[in-house]
C-alpha atoms as a PDB file:
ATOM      1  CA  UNK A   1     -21.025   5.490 -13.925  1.00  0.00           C
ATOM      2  CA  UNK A   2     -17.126   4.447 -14.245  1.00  0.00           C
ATOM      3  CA  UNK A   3     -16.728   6.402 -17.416  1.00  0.00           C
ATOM      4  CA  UNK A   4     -13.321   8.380 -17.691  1.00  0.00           C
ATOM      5  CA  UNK A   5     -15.225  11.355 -17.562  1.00  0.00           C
ATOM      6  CA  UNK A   6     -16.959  10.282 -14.577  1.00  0.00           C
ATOM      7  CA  UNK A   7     -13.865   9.175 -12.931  1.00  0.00           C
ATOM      8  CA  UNK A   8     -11.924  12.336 -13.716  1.00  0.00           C
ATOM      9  CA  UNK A   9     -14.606  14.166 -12.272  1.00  0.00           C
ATOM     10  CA  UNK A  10     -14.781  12.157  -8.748  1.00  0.00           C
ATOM     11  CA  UNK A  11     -11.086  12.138  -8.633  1.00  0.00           C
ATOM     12  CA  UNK A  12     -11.082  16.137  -9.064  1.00  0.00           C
ATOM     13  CA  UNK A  13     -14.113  16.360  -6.442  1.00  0.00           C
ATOM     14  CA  UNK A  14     -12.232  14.493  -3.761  1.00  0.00           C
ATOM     15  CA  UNK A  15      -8.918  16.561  -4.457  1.00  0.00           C
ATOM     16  CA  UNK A  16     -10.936  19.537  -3.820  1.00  0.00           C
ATOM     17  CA  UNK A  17     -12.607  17.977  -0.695  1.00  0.00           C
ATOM     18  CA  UNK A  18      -9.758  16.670   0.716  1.00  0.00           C
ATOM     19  CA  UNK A  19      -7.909  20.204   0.219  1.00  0.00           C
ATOM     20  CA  UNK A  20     -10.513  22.592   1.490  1.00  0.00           C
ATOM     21  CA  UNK A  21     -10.789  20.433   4.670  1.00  0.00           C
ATOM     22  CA  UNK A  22      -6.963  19.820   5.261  1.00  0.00           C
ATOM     23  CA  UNK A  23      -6.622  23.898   4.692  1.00  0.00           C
ATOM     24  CA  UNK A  24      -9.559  24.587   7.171  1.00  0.00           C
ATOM     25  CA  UNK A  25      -8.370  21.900  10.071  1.00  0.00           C
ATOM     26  CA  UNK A  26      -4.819  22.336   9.660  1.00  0.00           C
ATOM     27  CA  UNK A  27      -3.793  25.635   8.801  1.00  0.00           C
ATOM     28  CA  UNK A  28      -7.284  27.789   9.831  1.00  0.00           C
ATOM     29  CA  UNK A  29      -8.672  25.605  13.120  1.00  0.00           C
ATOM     30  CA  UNK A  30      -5.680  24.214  14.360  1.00  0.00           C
ATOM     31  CA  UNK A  31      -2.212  24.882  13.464  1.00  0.00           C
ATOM     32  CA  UNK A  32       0.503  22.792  14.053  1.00  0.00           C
ATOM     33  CA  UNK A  33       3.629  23.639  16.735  1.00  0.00           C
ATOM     34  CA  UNK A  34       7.313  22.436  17.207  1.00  0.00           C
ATOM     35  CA  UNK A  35       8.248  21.415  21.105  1.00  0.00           C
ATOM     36  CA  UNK A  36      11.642  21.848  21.388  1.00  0.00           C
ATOM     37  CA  UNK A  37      11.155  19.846  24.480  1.00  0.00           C
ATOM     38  CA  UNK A  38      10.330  16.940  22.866  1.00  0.00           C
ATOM     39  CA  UNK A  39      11.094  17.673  19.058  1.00  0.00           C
ATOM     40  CA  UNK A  40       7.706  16.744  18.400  1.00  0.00           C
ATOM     41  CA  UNK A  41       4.966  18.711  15.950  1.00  0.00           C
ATOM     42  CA  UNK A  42       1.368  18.755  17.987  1.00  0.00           C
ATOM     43  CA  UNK A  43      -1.617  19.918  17.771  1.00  0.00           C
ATOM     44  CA  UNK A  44      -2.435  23.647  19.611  1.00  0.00           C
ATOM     45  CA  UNK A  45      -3.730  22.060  22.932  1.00  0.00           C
ATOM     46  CA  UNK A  46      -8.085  23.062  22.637  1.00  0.00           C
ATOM     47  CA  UNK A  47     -10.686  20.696  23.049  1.00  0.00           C
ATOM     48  CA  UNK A  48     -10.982  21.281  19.198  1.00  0.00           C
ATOM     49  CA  UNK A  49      -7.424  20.218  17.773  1.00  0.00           C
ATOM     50  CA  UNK A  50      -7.360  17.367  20.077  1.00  0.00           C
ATOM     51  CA  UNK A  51     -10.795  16.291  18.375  1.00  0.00           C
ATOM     52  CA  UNK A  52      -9.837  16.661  14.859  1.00  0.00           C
ATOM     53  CA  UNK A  53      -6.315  15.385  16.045  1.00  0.00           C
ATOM     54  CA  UNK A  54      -7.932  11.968  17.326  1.00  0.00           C
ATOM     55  CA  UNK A  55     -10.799  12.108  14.341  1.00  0.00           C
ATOM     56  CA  UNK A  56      -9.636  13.635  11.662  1.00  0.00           C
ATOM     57  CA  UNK A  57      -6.645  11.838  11.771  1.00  0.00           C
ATOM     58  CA  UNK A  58      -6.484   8.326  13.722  1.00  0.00           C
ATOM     59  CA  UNK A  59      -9.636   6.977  13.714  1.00  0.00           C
ATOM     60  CA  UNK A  60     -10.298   7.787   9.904  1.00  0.00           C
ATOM     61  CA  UNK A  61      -6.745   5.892   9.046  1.00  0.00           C
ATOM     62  CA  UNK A  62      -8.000   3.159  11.476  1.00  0.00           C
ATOM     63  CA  UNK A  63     -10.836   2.550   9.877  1.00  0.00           C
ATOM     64  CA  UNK A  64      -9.204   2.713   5.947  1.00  0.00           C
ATOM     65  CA  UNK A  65      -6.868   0.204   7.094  1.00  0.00           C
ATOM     66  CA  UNK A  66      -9.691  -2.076   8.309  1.00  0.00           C
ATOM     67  CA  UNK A  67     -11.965  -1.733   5.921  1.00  0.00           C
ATOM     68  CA  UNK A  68      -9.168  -2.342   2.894  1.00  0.00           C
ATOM     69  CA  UNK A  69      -8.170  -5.508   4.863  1.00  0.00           C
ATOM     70  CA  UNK A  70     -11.276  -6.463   5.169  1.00  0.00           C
ATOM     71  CA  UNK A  71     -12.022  -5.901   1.474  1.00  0.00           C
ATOM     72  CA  UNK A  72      -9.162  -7.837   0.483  1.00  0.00           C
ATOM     73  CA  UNK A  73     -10.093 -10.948   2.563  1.00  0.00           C
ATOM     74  CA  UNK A  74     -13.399 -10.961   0.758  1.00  0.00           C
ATOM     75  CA  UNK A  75     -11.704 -10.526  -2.527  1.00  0.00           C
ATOM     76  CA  UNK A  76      -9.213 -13.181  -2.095  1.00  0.00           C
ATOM     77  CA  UNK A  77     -12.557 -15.326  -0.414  1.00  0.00           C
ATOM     78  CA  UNK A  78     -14.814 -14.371  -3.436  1.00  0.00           C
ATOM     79  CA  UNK A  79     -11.870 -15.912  -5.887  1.00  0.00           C
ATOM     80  CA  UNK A  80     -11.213 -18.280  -4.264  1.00  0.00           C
ATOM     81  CA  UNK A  81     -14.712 -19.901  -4.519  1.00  0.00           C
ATOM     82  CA  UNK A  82     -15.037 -19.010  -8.023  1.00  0.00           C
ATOM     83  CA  UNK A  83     -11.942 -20.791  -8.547  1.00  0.00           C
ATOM     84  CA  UNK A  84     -13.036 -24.057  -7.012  1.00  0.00           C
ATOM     85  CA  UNK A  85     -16.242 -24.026  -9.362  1.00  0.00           C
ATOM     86  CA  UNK A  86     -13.940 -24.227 -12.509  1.00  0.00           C
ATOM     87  CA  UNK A  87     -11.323 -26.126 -11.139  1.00  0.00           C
ATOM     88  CA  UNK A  88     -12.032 -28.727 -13.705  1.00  0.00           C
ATOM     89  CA  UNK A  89     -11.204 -26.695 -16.444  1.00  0.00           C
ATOM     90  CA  UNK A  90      -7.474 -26.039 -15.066  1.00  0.00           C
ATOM     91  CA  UNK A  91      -4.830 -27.902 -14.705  1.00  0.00           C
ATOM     92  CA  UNK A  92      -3.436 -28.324 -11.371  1.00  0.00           C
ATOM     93  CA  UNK A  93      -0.068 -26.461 -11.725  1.00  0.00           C
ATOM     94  CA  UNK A  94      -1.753 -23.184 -12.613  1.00  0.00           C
ATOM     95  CA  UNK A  95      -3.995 -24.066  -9.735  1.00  0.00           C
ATOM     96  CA  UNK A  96      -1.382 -24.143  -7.302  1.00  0.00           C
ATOM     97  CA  UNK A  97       0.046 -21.060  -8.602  1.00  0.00           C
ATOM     98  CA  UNK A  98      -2.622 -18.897  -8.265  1.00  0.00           C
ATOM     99  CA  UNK A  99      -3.296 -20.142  -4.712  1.00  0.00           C
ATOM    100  CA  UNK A 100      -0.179 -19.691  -4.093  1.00  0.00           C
ATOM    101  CA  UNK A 101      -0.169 -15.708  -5.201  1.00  0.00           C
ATOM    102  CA  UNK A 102      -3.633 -15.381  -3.185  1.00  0.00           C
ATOM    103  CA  UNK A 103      -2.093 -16.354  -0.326  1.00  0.00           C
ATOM    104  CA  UNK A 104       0.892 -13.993  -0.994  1.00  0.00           C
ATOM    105  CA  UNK A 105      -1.329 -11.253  -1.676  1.00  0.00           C
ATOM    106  CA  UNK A 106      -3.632 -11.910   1.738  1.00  0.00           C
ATOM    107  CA  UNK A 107      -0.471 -12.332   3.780  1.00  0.00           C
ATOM    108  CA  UNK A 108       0.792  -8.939   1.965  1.00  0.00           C
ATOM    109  CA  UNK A 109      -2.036  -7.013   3.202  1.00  0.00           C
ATOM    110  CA  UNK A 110      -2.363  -8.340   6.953  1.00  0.00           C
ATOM    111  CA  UNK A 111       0.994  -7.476   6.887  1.00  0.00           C
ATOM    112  CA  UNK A 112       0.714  -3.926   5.818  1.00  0.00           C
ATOM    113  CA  UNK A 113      -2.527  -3.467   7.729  1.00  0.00           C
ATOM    114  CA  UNK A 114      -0.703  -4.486  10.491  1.00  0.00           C
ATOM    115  CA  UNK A 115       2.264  -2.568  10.204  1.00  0.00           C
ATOM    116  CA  UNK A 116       0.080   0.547   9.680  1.00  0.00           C
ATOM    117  CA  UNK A 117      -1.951   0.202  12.452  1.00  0.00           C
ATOM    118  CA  UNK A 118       1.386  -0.370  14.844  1.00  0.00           C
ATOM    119  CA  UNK A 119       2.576   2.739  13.490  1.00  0.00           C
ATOM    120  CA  UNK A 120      -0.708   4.423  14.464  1.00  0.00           C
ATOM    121  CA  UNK A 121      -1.139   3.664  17.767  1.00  0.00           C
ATOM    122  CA  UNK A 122       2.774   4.318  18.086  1.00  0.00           C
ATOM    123  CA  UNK A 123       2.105   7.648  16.480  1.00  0.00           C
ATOM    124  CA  UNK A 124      -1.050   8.579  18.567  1.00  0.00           C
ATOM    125  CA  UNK A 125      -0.947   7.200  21.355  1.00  0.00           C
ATOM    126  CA  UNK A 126       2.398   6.245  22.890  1.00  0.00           C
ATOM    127  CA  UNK A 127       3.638   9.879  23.205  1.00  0.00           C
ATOM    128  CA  UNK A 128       1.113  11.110  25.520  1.00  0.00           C
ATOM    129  CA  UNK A 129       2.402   8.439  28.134  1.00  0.00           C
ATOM    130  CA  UNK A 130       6.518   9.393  27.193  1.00  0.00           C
ATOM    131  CA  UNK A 131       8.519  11.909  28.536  1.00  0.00           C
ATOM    132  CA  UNK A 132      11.850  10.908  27.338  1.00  0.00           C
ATOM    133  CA  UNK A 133      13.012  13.274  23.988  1.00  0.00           C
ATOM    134  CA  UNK A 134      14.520   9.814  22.296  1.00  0.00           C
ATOM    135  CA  UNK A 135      11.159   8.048  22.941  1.00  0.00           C
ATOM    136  CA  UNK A 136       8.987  10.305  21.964  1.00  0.00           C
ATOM    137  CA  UNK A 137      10.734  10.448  18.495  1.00  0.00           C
ATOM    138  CA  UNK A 138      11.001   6.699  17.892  1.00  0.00           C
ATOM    139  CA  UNK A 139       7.213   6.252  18.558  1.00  0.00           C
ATOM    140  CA  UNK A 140       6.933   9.033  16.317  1.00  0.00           C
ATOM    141  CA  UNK A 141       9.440  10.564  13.438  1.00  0.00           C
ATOM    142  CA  UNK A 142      11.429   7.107  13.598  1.00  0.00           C
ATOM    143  CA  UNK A 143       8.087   5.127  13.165  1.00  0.00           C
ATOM    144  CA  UNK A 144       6.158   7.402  10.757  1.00  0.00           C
ATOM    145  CA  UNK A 145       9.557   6.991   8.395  1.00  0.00           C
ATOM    146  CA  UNK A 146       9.933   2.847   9.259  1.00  0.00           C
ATOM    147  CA  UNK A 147       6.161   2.006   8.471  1.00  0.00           C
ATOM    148  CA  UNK A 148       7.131   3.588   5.001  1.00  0.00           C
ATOM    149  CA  UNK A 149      10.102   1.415   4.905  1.00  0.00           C
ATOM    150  CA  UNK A 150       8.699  -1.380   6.077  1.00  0.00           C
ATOM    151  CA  UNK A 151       5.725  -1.378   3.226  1.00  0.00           C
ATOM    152  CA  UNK A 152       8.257  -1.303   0.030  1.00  0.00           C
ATOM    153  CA  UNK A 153       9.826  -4.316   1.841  1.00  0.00           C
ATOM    154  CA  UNK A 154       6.433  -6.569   2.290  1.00  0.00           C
ATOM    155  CA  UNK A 155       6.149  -5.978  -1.236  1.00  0.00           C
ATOM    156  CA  UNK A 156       9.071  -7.515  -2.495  1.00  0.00           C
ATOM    157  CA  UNK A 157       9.064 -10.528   0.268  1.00  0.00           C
ATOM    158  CA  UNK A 158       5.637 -11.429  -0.976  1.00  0.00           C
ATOM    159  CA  UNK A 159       6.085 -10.474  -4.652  1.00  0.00           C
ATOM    160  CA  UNK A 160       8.697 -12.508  -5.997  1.00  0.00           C
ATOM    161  CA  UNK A 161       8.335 -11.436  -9.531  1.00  0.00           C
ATOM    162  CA  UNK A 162       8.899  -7.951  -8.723  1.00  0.00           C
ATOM    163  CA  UNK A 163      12.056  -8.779  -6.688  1.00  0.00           C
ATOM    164  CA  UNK A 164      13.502 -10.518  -9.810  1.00  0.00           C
ATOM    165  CA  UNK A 165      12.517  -7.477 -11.798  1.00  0.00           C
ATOM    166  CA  UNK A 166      13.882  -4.910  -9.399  1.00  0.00           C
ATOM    167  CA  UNK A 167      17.463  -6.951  -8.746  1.00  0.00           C
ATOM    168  CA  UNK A 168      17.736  -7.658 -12.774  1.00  0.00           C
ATOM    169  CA  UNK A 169      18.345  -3.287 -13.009  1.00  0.00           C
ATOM    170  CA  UNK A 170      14.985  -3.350 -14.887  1.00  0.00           C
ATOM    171  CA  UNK A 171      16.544  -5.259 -17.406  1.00  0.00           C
ATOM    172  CA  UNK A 172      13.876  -7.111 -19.875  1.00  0.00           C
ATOM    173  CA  UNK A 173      14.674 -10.135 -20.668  1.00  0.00           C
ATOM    174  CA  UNK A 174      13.907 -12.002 -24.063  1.00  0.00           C
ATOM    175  CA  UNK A 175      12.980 -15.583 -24.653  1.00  0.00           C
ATOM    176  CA  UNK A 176      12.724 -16.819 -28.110  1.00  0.00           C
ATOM    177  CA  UNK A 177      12.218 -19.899 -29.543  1.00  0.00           C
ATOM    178  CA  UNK A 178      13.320 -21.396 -33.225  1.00  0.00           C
ATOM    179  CA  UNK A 179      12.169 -23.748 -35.569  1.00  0.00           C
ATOM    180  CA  UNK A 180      14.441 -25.407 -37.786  1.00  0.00           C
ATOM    181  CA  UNK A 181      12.407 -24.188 -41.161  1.00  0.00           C
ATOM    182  CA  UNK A 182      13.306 -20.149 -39.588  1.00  0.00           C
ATOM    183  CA  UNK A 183      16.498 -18.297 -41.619  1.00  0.00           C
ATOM    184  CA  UNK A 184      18.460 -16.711 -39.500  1.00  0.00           C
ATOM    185  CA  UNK A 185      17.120 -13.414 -40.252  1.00  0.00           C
ATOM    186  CA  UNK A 186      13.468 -14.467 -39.588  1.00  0.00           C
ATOM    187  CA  UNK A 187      15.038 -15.667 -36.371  1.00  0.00           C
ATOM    188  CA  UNK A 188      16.542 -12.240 -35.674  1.00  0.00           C
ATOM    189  CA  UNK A 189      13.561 -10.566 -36.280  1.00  0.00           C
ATOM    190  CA  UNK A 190      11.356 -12.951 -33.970  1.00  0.00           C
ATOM    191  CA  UNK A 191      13.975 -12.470 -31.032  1.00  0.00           C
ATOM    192  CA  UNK A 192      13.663  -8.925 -31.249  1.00  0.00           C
ATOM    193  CA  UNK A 193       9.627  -9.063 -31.322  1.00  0.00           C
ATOM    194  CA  UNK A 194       9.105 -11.778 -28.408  1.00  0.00           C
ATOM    195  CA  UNK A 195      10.348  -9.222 -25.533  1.00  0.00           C
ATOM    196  CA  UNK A 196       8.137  -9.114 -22.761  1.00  0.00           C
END
């Protein structure tokens, strides 16, 4: 079923899908208005809008954010007991170091599930009970922008590696090792073969 073919073809099918529906909710059914009250884009105010407005949009990114936390509890849950059965096999360093990213990666994801859903309710929610211009754009604008923020920043406190990549300017660094029977060209040509 996975095939690229296959895979090309679901990815095109949801493009379309997801276009034709934003283009009929968004730009056909309900358009979208500026306040200059309360510099704030809405919704045109029908039973309608405020239905796909609440649907459309909060409860289906709700429920994405759940369910992908909740799939990557199980994940980390299905590993984890794999990894006890062959625990014998493995020595106890790389042990600890795969726990160890596991639990990085599960307290990466509550944390961006969280931060998500925060931003959510901010978004939705909070505005209808504002009346203050300032307010209303930090529950909304500000945190829209911040939660965006705020993601590439879990990633690096929970991914070490990729905080030593990103503060090295991409740089790739070699490691090469010599035995005493190498010439020094055959040592050359090793360093220069051993990046990774």
């Amino acid at each position: 079923m996975f095939s690229n073919r296959n895979t090309k073809i679901i990815i095109f099918m949801v493009f379309i899908l997801t276009l034709s529906m934003s283009l009929t909710f968004y730009e056909v059914l309900c358009s979208l208005e500026y306040s200059q009250k309360t510099g704030f884009f809405y919704f045109t105010d029908t039973p309608l809008c405020n239905a796909i407005g609440w649907y459309a949009d909060f409860c289906k990114y709700f429920t994405i954010i759940l369910i992908i936390v909740i799939l990557d509890i199980s994940t980390i849950w299905r590993v984890r007991s794999i990894n006890r059965k062959i625990l014998t096999s493995v020595d106890m360093q790389s042990t600890e170091r795969t726990s160890t990213r596991e639990i990085n990666f599960l307290k990466q994801t509550i944390s961006q599930g969280f931060i998500f859903a925060l931003e959510l309710v901010s978004y939705f929610i909070l505005p209808a009970h504002l009346s203050n211009k300032w307010a209303i754009f930090f529950s909304t604008s500000f945190a829209w922008v911040s939660v965006h923020a705020l993601d590439g920043i879990i990633i690096m406190i929970f991914n070490p590696e990729f905080k030593k990549y990103l503060f090295s300017c991409g740089q790739v660094h070699t490691h090469s090792v010599t035995h005493p029977s190498f010439t020094q060209t055959q040592g050359q040509e090793r360093l220069s073969s051993s990046k990774f």
